[in-house]
N, C-alpha and C. Protein backbone atom coordinates (compact mmCIF):
# COMPACT_ATOMS: atom_id res chain seq x y z
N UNK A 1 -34.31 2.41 -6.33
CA UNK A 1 -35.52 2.57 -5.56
C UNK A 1 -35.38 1.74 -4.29
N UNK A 2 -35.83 2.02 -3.20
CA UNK A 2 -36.02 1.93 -2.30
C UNK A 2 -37.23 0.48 -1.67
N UNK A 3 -36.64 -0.98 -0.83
CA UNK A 3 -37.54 -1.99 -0.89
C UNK A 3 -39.02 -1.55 -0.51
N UNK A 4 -39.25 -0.48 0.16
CA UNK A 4 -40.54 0.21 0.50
C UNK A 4 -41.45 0.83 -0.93
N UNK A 5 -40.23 1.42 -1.45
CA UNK A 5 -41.17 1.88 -3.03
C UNK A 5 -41.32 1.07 -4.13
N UNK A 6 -40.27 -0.61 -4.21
CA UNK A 6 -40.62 -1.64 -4.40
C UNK A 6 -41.42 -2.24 -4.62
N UNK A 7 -41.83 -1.86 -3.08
CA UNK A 7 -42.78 -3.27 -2.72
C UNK A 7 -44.35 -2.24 -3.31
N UNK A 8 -44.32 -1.09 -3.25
CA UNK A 8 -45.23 0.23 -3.64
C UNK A 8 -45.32 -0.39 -5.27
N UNK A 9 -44.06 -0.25 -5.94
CA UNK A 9 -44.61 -1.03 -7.18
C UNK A 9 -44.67 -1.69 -7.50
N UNK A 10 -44.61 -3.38 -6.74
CA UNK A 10 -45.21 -4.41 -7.40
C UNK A 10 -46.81 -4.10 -6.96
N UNK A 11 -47.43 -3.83 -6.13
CA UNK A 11 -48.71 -3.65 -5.77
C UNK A 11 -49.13 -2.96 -7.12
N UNK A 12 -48.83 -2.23 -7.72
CA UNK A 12 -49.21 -1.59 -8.82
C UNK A 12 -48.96 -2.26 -10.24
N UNK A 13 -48.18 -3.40 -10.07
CA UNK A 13 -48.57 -4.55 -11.44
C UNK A 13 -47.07 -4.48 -12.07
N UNK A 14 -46.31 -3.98 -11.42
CA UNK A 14 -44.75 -3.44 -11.85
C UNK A 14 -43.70 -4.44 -11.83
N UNK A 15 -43.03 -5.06 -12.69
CA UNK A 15 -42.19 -6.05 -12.36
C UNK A 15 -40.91 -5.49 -12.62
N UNK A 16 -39.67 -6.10 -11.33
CA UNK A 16 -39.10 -5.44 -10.97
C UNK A 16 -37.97 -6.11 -11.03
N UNK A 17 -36.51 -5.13 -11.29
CA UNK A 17 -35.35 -6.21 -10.99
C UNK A 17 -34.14 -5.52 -9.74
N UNK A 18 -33.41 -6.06 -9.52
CA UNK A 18 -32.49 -5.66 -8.39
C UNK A 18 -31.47 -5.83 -9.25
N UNK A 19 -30.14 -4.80 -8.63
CA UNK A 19 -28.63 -5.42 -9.00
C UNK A 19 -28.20 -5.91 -8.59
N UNK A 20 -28.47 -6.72 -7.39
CA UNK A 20 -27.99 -8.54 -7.32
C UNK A 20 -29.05 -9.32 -8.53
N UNK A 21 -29.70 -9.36 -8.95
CA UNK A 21 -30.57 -10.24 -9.66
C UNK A 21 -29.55 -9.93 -11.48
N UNK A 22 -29.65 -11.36 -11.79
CA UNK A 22 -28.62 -11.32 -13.41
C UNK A 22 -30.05 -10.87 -14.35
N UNK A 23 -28.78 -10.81 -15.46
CA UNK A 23 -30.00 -10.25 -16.54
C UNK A 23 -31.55 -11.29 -16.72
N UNK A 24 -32.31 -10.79 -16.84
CA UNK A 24 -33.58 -11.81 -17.57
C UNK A 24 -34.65 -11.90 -15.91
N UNK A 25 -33.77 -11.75 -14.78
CA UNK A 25 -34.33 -12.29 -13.65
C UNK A 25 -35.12 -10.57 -13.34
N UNK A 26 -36.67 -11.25 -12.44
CA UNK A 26 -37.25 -10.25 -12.06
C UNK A 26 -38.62 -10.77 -11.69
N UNK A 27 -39.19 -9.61 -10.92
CA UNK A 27 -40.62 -10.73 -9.95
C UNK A 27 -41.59 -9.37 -9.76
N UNK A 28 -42.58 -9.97 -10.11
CA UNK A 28 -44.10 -9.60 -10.12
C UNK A 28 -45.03 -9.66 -8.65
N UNK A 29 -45.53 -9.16 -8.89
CA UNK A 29 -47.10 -9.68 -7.50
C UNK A 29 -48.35 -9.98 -8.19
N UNK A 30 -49.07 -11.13 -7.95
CA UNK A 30 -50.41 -11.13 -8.02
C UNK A 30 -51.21 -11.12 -6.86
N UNK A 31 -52.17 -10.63 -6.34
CA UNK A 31 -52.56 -11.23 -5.80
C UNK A 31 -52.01 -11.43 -4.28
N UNK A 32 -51.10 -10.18 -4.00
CA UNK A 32 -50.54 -10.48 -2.82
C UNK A 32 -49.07 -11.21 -2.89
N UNK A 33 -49.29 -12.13 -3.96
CA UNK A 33 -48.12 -13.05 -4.12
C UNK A 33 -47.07 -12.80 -5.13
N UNK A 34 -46.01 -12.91 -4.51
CA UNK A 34 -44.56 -12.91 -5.33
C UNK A 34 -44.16 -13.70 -6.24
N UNK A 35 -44.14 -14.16 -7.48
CA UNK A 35 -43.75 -14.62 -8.21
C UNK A 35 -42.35 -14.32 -9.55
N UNK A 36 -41.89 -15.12 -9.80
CA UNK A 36 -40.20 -14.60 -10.21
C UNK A 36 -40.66 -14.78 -11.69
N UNK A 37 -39.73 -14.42 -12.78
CA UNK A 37 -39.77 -14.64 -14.40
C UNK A 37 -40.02 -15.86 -14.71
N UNK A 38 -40.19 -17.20 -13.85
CA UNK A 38 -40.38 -18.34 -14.52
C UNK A 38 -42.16 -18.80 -14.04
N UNK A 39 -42.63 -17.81 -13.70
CA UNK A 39 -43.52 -17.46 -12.77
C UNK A 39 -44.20 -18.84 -11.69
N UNK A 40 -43.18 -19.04 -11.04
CA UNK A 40 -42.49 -19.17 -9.95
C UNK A 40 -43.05 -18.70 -8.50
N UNK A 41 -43.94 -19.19 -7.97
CA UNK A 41 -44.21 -18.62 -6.88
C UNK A 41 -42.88 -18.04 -5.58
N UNK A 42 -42.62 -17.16 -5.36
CA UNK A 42 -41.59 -17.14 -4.32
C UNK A 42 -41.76 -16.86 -2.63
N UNK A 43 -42.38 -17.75 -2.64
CA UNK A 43 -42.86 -18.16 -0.56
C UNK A 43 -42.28 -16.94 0.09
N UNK A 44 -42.55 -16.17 1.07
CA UNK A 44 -41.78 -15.89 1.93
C UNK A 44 -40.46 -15.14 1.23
N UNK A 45 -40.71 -14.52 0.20
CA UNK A 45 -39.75 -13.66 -0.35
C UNK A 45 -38.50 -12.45 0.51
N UNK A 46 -39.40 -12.07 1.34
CA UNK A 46 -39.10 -10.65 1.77
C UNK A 46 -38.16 -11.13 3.02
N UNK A 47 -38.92 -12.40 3.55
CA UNK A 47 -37.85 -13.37 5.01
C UNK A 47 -36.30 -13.42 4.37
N UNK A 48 -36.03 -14.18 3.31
CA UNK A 48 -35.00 -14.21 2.68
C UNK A 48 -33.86 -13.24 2.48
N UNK A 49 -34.78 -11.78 2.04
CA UNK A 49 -34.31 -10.27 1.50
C UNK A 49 -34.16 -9.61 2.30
N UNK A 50 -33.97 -9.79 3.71
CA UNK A 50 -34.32 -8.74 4.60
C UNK A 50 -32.47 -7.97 4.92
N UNK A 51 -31.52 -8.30 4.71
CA UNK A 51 -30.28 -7.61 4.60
C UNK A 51 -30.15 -6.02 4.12
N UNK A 52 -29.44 -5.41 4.53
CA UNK A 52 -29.14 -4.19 3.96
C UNK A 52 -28.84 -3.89 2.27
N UNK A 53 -28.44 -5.04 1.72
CA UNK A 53 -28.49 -4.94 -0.17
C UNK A 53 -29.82 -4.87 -0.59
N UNK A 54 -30.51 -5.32 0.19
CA UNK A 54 -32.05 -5.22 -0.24
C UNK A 54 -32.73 -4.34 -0.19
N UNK A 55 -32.42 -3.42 0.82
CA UNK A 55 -32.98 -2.19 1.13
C UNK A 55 -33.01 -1.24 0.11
N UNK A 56 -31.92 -1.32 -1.03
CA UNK A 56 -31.65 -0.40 -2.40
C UNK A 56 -31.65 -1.52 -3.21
N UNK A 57 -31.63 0.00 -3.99
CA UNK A 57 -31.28 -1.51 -5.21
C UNK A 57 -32.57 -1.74 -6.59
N UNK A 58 -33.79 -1.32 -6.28
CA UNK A 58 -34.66 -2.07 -7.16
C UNK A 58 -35.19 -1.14 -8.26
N UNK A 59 -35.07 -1.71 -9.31
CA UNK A 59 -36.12 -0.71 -10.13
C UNK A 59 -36.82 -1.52 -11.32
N UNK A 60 -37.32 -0.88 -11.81
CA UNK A 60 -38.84 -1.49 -12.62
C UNK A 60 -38.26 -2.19 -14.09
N UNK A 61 -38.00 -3.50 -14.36
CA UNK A 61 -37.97 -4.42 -15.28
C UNK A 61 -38.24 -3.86 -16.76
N UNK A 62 -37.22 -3.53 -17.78
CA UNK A 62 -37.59 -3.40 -18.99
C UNK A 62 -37.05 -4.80 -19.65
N UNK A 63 -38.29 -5.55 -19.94
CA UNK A 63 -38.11 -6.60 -21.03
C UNK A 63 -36.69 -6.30 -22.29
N UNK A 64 -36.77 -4.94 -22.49
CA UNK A 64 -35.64 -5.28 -23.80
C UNK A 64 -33.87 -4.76 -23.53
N UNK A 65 -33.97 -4.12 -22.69
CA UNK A 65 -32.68 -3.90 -21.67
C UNK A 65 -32.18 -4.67 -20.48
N UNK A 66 -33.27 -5.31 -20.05
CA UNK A 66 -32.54 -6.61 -19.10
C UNK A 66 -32.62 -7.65 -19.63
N UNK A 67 -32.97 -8.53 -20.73
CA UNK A 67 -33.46 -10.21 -21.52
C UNK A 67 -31.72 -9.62 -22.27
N UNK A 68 -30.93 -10.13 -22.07
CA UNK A 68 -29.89 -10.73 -23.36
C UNK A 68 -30.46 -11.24 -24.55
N UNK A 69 -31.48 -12.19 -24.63
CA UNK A 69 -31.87 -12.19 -25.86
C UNK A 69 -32.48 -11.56 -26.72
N UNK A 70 -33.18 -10.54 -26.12
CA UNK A 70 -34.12 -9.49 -26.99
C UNK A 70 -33.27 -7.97 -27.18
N UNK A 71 -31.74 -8.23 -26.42
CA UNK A 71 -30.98 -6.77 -26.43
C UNK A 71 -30.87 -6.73 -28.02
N UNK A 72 -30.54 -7.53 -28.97
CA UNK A 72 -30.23 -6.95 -30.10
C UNK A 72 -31.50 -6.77 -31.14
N UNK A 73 -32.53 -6.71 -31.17
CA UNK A 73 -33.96 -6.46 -31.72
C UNK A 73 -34.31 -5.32 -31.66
């Protein structure tokens, strides 16, 4: 997905991971605000992301296919 349809679903409550991001890692919105799996506020997220890897890349966080620890359950 696309950082535009991304950013489309964290607004919608969607937490999300990238394939630069390792297993377990992935970030939410509340509220306007970005926050990561340790819920983690992340300032100024998008300043950071703004490169061409960022532009692809994202799709929507399944707890039991990205956590290593919950893969065998």
């Amino acid at each position: 997905m696309t950082k535009d349809e991304a950013i489309a679903q964290l607004e919608l409550g969607q937490k999300l991971t990238h394939t630069y991001f390792i297993a377990g890692e992935f970030i939410y919105m509340i509220d306007g605000k970005i926050f990561d799996e340790d819920d983690v506020e992340l300032n100024d997220f998008w300043n950071f992301r703004h490169d061409n890897g960022f532009q692809e890349g994202w799709g929507i966080y399944d707890t039991v296919s990205n956590d290593p620890f919950l893969k065998n359950f």
